[in-house]
PDB file of N, CA and C in Angstrom:
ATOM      1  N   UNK A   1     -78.936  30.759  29.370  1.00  0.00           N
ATOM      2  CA  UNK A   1     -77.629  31.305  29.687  1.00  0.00           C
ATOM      3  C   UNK A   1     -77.719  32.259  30.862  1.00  0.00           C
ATOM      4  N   UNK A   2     -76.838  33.381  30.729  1.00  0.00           N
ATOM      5  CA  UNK A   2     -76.833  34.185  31.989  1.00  0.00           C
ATOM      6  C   UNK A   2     -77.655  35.640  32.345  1.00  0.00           C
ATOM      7  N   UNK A   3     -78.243  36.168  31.173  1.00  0.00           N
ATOM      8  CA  UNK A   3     -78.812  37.281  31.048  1.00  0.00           C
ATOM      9  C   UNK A   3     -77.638  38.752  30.898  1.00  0.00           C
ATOM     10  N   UNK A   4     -78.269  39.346  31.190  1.00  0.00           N
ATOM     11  CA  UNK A   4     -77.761  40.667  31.130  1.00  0.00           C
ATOM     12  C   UNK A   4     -76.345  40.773  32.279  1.00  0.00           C
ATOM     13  N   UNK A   5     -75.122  41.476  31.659  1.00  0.00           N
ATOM     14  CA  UNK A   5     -73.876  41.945  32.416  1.00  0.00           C
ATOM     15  C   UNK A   5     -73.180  42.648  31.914  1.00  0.00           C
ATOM     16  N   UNK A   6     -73.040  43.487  32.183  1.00  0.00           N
ATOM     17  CA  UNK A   6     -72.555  45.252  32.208  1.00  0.00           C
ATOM     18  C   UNK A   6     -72.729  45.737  31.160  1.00  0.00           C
ATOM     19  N   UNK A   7     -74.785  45.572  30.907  1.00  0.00           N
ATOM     20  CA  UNK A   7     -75.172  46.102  29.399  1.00  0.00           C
ATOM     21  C   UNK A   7     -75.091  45.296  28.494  1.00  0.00           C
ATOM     22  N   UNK A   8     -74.830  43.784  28.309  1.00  0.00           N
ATOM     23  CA  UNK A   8     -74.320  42.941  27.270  1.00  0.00           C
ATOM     24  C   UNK A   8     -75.498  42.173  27.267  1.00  0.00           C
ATOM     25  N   UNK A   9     -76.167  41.727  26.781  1.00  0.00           N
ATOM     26  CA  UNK A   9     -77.118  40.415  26.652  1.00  0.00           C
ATOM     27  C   UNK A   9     -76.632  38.650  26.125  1.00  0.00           C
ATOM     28  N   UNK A  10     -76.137  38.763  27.497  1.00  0.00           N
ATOM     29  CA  UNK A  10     -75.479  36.957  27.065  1.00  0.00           C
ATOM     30  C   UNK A  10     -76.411  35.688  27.023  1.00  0.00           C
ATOM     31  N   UNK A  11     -77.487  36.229  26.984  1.00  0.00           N
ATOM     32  CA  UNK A  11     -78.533  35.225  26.273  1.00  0.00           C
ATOM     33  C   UNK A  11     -78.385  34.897  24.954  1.00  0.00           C
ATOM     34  N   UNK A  12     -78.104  36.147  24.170  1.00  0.00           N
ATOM     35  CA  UNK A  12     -78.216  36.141  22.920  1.00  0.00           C
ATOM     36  C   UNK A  12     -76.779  36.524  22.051  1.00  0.00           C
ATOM     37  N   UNK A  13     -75.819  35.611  21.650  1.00  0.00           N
ATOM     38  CA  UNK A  13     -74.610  35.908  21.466  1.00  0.00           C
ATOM     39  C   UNK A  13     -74.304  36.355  20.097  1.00  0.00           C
ATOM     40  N   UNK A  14     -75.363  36.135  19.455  1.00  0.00           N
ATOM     41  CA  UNK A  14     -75.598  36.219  18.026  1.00  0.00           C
ATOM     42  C   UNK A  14     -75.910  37.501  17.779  1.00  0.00           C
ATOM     43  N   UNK A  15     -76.124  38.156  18.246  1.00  0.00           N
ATOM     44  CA  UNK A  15     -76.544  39.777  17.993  1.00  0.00           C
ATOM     45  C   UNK A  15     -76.231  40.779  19.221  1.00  0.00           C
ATOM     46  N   UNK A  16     -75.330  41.737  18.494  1.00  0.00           N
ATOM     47  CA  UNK A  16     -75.587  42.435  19.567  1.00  0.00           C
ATOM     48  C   UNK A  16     -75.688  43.524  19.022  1.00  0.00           C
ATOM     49  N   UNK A  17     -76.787  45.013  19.889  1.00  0.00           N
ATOM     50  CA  UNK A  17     -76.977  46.045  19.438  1.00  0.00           C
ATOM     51  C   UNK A  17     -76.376  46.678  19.673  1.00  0.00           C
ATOM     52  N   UNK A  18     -76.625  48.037  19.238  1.00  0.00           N
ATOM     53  CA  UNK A  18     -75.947  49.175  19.278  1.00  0.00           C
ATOM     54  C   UNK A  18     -76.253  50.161  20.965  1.00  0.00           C
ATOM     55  N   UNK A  19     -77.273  49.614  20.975  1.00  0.00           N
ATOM     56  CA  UNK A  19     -77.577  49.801  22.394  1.00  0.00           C
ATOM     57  C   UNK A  19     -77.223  49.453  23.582  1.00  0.00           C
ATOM     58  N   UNK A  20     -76.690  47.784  23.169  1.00  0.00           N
ATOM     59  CA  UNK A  20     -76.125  46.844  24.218  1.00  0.00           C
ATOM     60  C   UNK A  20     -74.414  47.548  24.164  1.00  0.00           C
ATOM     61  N   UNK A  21     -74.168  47.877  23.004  1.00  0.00           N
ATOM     62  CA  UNK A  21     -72.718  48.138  23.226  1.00  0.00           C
ATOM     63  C   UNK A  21     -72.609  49.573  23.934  1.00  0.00           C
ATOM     64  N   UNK A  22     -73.103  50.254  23.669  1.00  0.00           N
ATOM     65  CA  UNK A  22     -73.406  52.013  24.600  1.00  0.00           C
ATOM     66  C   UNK A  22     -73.200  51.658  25.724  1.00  0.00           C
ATOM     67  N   UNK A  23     -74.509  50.817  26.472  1.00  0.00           N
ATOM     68  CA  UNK A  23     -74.750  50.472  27.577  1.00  0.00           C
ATOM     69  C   UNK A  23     -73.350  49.554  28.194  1.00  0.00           C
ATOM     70  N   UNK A  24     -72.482  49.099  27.306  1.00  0.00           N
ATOM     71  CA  UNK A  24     -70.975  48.264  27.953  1.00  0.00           C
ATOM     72  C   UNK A  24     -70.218  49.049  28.195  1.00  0.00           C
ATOM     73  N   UNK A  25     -70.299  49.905  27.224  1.00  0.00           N
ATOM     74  CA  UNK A  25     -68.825  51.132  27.074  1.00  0.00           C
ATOM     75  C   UNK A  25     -69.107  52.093  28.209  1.00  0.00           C
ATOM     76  N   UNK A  26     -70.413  52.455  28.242  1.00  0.00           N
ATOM     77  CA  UNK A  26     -70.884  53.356  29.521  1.00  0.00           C
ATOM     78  C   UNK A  26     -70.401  53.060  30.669  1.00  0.00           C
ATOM     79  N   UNK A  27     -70.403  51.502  31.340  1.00  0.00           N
ATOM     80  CA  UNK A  27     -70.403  50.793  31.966  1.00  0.00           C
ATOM     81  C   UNK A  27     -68.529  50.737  32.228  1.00  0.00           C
ATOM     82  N   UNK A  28     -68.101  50.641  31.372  1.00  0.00           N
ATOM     83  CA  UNK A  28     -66.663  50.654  31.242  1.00  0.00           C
ATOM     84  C   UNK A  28     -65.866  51.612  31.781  1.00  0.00           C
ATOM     85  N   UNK A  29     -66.097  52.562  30.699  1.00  0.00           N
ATOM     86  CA  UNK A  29     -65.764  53.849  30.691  1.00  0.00           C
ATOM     87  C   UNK A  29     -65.956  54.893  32.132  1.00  0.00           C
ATOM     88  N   UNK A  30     -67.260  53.970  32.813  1.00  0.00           N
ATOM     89  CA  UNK A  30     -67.438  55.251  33.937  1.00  0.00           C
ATOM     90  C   UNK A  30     -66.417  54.663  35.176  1.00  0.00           C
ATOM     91  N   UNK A  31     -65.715  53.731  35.279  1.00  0.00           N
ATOM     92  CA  UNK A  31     -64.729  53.572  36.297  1.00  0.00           C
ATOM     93  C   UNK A  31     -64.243  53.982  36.220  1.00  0.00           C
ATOM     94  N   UNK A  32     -63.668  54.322  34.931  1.00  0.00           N
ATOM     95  CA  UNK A  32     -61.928  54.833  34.728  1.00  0.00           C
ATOM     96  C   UNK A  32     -61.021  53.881  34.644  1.00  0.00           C
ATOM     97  N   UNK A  33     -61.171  52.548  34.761  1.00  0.00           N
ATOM     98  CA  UNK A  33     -59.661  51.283  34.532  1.00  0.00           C
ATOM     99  C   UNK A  33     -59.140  51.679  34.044  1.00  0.00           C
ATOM    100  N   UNK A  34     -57.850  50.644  33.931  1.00  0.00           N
ATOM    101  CA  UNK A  34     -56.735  50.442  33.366  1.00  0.00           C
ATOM    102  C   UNK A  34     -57.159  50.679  31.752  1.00  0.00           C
ATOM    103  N   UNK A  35     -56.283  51.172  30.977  1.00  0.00           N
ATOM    104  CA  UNK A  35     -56.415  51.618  29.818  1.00  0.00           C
ATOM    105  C   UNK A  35     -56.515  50.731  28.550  1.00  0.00           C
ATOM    106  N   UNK A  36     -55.499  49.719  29.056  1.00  0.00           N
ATOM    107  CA  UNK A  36     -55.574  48.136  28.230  1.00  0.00           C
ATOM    108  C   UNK A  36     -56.811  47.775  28.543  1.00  0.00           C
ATOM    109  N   UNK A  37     -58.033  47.947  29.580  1.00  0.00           N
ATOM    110  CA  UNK A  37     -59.301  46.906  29.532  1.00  0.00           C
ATOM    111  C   UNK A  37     -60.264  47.872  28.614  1.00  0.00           C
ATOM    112  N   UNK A  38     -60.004  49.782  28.735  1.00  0.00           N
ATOM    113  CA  UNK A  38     -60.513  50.009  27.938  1.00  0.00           C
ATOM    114  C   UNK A  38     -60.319  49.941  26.349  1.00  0.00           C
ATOM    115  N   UNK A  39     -59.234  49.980  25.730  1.00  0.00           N
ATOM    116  CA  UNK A  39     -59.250  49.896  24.479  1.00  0.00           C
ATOM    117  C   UNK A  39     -59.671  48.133  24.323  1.00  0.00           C
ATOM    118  N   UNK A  40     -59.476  47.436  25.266  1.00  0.00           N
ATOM    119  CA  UNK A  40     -59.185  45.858  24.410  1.00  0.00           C
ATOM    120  C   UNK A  40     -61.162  45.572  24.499  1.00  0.00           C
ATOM    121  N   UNK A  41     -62.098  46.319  25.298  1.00  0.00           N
ATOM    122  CA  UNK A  41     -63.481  46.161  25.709  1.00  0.00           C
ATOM    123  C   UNK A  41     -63.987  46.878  24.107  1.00  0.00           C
ATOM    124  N   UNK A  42     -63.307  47.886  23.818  1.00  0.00           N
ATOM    125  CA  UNK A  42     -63.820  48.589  22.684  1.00  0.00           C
ATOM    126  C   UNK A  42     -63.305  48.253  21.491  1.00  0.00           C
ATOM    127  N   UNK A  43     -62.043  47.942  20.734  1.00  0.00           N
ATOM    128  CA  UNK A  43     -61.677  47.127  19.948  1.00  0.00           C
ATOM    129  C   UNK A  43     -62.851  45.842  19.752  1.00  0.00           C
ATOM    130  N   UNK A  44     -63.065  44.755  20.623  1.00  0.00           N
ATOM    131  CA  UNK A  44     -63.702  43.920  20.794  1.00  0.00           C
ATOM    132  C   UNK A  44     -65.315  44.244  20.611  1.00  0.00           C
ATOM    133  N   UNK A  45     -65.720  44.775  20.766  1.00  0.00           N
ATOM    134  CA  UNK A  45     -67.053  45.611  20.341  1.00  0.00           C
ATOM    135  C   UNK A  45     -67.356  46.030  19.045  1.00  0.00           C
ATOM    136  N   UNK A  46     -66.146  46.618  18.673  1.00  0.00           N
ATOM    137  CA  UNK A  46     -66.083  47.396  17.551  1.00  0.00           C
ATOM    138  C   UNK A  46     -66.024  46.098  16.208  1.00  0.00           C
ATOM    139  N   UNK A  47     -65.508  45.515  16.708  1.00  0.00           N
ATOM    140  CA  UNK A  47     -64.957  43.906  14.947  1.00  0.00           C
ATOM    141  C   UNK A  47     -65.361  42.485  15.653  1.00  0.00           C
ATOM    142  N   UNK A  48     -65.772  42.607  17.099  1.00  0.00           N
ATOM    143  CA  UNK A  48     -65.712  41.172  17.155  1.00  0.00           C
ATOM    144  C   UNK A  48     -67.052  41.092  18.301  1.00  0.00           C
ATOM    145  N   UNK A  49     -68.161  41.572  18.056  1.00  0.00           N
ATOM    146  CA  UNK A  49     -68.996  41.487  19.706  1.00  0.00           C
ATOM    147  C   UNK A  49     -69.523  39.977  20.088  1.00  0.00           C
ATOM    148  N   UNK A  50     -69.215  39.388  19.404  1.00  0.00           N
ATOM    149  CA  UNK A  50     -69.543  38.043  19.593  1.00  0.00           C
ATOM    150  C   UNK A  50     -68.786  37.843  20.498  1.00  0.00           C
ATOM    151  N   UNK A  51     -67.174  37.518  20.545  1.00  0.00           N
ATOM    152  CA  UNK A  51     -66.518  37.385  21.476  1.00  0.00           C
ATOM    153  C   UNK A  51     -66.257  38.406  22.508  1.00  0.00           C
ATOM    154  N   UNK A  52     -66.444  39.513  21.971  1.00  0.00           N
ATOM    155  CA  UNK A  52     -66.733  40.350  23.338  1.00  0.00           C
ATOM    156  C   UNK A  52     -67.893  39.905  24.582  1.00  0.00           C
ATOM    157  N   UNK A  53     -69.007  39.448  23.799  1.00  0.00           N
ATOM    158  CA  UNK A  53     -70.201  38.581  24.679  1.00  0.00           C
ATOM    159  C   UNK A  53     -69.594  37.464  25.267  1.00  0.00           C
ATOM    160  N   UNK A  54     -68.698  36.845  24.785  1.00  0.00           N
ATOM    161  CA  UNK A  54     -67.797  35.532  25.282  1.00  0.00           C
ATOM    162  C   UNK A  54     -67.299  36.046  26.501  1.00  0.00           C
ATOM    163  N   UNK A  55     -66.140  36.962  25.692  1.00  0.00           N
ATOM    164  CA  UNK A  55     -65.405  37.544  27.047  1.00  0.00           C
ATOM    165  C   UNK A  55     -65.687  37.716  28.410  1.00  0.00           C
ATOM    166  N   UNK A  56     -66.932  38.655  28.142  1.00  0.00           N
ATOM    167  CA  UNK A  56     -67.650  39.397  29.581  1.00  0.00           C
ATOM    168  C   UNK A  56     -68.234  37.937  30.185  1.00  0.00           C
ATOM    169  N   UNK A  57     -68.674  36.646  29.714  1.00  0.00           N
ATOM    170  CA  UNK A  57     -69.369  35.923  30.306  1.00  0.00           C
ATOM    171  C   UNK A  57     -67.914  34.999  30.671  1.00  0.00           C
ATOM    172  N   UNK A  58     -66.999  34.999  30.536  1.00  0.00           N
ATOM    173  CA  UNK A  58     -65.532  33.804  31.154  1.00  0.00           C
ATOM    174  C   UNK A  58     -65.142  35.232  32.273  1.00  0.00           C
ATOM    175  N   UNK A  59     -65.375  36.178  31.873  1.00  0.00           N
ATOM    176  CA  UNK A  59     -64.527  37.088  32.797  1.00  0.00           C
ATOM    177  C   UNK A  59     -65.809  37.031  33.914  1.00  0.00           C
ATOM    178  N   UNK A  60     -67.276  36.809  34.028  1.00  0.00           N
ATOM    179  CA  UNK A  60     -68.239  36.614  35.125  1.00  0.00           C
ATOM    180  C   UNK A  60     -67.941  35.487  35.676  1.00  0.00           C
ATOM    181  N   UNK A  61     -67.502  34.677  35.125  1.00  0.00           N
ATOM    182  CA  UNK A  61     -66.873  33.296  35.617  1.00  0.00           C
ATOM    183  C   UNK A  61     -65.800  33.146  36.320  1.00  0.00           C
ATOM    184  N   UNK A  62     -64.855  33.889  36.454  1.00  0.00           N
ATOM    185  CA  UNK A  62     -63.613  34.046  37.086  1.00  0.00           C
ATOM    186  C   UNK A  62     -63.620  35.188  37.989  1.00  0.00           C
ATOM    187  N   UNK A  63     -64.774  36.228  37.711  1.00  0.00           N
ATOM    188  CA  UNK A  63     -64.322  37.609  38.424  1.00  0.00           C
ATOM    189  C   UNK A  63     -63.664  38.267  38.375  1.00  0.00           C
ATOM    190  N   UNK A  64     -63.580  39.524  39.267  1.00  0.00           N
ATOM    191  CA  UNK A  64     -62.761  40.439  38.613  1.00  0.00           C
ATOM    192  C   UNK A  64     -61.383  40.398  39.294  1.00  0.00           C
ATOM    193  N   UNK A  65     -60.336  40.465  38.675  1.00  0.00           N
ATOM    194  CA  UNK A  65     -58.990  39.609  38.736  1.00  0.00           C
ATOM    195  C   UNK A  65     -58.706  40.124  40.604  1.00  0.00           C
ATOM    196  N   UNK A  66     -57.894  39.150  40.876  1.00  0.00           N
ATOM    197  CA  UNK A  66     -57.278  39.532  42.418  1.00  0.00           C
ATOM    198  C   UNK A  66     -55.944  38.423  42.549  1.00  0.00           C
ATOM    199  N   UNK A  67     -55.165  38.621  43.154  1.00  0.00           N
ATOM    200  CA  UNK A  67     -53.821  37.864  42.851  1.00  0.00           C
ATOM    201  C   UNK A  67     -54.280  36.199  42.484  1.00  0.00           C
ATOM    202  N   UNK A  68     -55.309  36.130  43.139  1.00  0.00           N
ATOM    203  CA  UNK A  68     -54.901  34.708  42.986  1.00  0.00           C
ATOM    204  C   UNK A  68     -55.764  34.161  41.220  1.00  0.00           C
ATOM    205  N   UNK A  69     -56.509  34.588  41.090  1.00  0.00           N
ATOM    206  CA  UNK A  69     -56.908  34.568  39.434  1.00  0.00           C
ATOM    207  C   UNK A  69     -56.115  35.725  38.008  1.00  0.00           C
ATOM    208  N   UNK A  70     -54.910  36.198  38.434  1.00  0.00           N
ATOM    209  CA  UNK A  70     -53.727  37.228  37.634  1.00  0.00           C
ATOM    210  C   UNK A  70     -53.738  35.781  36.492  1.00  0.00           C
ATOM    211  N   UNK A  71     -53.374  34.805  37.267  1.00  0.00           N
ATOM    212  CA  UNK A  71     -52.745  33.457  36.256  1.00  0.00           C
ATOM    213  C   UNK A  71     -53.533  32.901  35.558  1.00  0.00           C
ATOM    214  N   UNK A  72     -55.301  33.064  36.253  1.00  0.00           N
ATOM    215  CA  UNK A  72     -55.663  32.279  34.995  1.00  0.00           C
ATOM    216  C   UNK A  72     -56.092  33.215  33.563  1.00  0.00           C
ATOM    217  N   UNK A  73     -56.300  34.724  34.158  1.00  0.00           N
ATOM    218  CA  UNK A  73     -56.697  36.003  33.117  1.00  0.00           C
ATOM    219  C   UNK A  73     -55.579  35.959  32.287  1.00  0.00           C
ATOM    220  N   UNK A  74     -54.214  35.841  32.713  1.00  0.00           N
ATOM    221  CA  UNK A  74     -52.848  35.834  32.109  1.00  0.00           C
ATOM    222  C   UNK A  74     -52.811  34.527  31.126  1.00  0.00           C
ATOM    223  N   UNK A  75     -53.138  33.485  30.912  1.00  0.00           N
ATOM    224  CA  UNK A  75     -53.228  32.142  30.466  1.00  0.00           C
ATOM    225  C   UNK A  75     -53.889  32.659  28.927  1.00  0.00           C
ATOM    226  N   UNK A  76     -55.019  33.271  28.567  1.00  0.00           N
ATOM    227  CA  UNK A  76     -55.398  33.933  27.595  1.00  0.00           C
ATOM    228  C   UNK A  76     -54.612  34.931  26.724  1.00  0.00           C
ATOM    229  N   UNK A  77     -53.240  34.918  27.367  1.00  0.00           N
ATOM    230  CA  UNK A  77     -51.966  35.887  26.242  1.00  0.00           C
ATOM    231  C   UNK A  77     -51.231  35.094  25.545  1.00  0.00           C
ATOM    232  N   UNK A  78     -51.018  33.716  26.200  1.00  0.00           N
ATOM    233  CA  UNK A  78     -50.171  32.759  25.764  1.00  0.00           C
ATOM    234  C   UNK A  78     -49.912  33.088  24.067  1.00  0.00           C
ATOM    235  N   UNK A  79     -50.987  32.776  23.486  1.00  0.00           N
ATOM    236  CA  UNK A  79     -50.422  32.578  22.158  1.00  0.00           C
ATOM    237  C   UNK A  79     -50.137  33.577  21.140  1.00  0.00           C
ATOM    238  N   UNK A  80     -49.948  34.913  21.949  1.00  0.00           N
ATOM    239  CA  UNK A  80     -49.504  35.965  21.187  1.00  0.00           C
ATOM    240  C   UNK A  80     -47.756  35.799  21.925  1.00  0.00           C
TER     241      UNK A  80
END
């Protein structure tokens, strides 16, 4: 797979530590974003790090949003 990204180990989706999550939130947290990427990065950590490991590896795949990828990051709300 892809290795290590922003503290996450996406080699290994099956486990993640307590260390790997420090090292995300650190990572998070020290920009300052938008407030929705921080709670929805930490929620996701907190009950679900599996798909948080998902997440960070579709969001390395697409990058970090710019007008012309808004639509496909936006495509993932649909079914709420």
């Amino acid at each position: 797979m892809i290795g290590l990204s922003e503290g996450l180990n996406l080699s290994d989706l099956g486990e993640t530590t307590p260390d790997e999550i420090n090292r995300n939130l650190m990572y998070v947290w020290s920009w300052r974003g938008p407030l929705y990427e921080l709670s929805a990065n930490s929620l996701m950590l907190d009950y679900a790090p599996d798909f948080a490991k998902l997440h960070r590896w579709g969001s390395d795949l697409f990058g970090r949003p710019d007008p012309q990828q808004v639509i496909v990051l936006g495509v993932q709300n649909l079914h709420s």
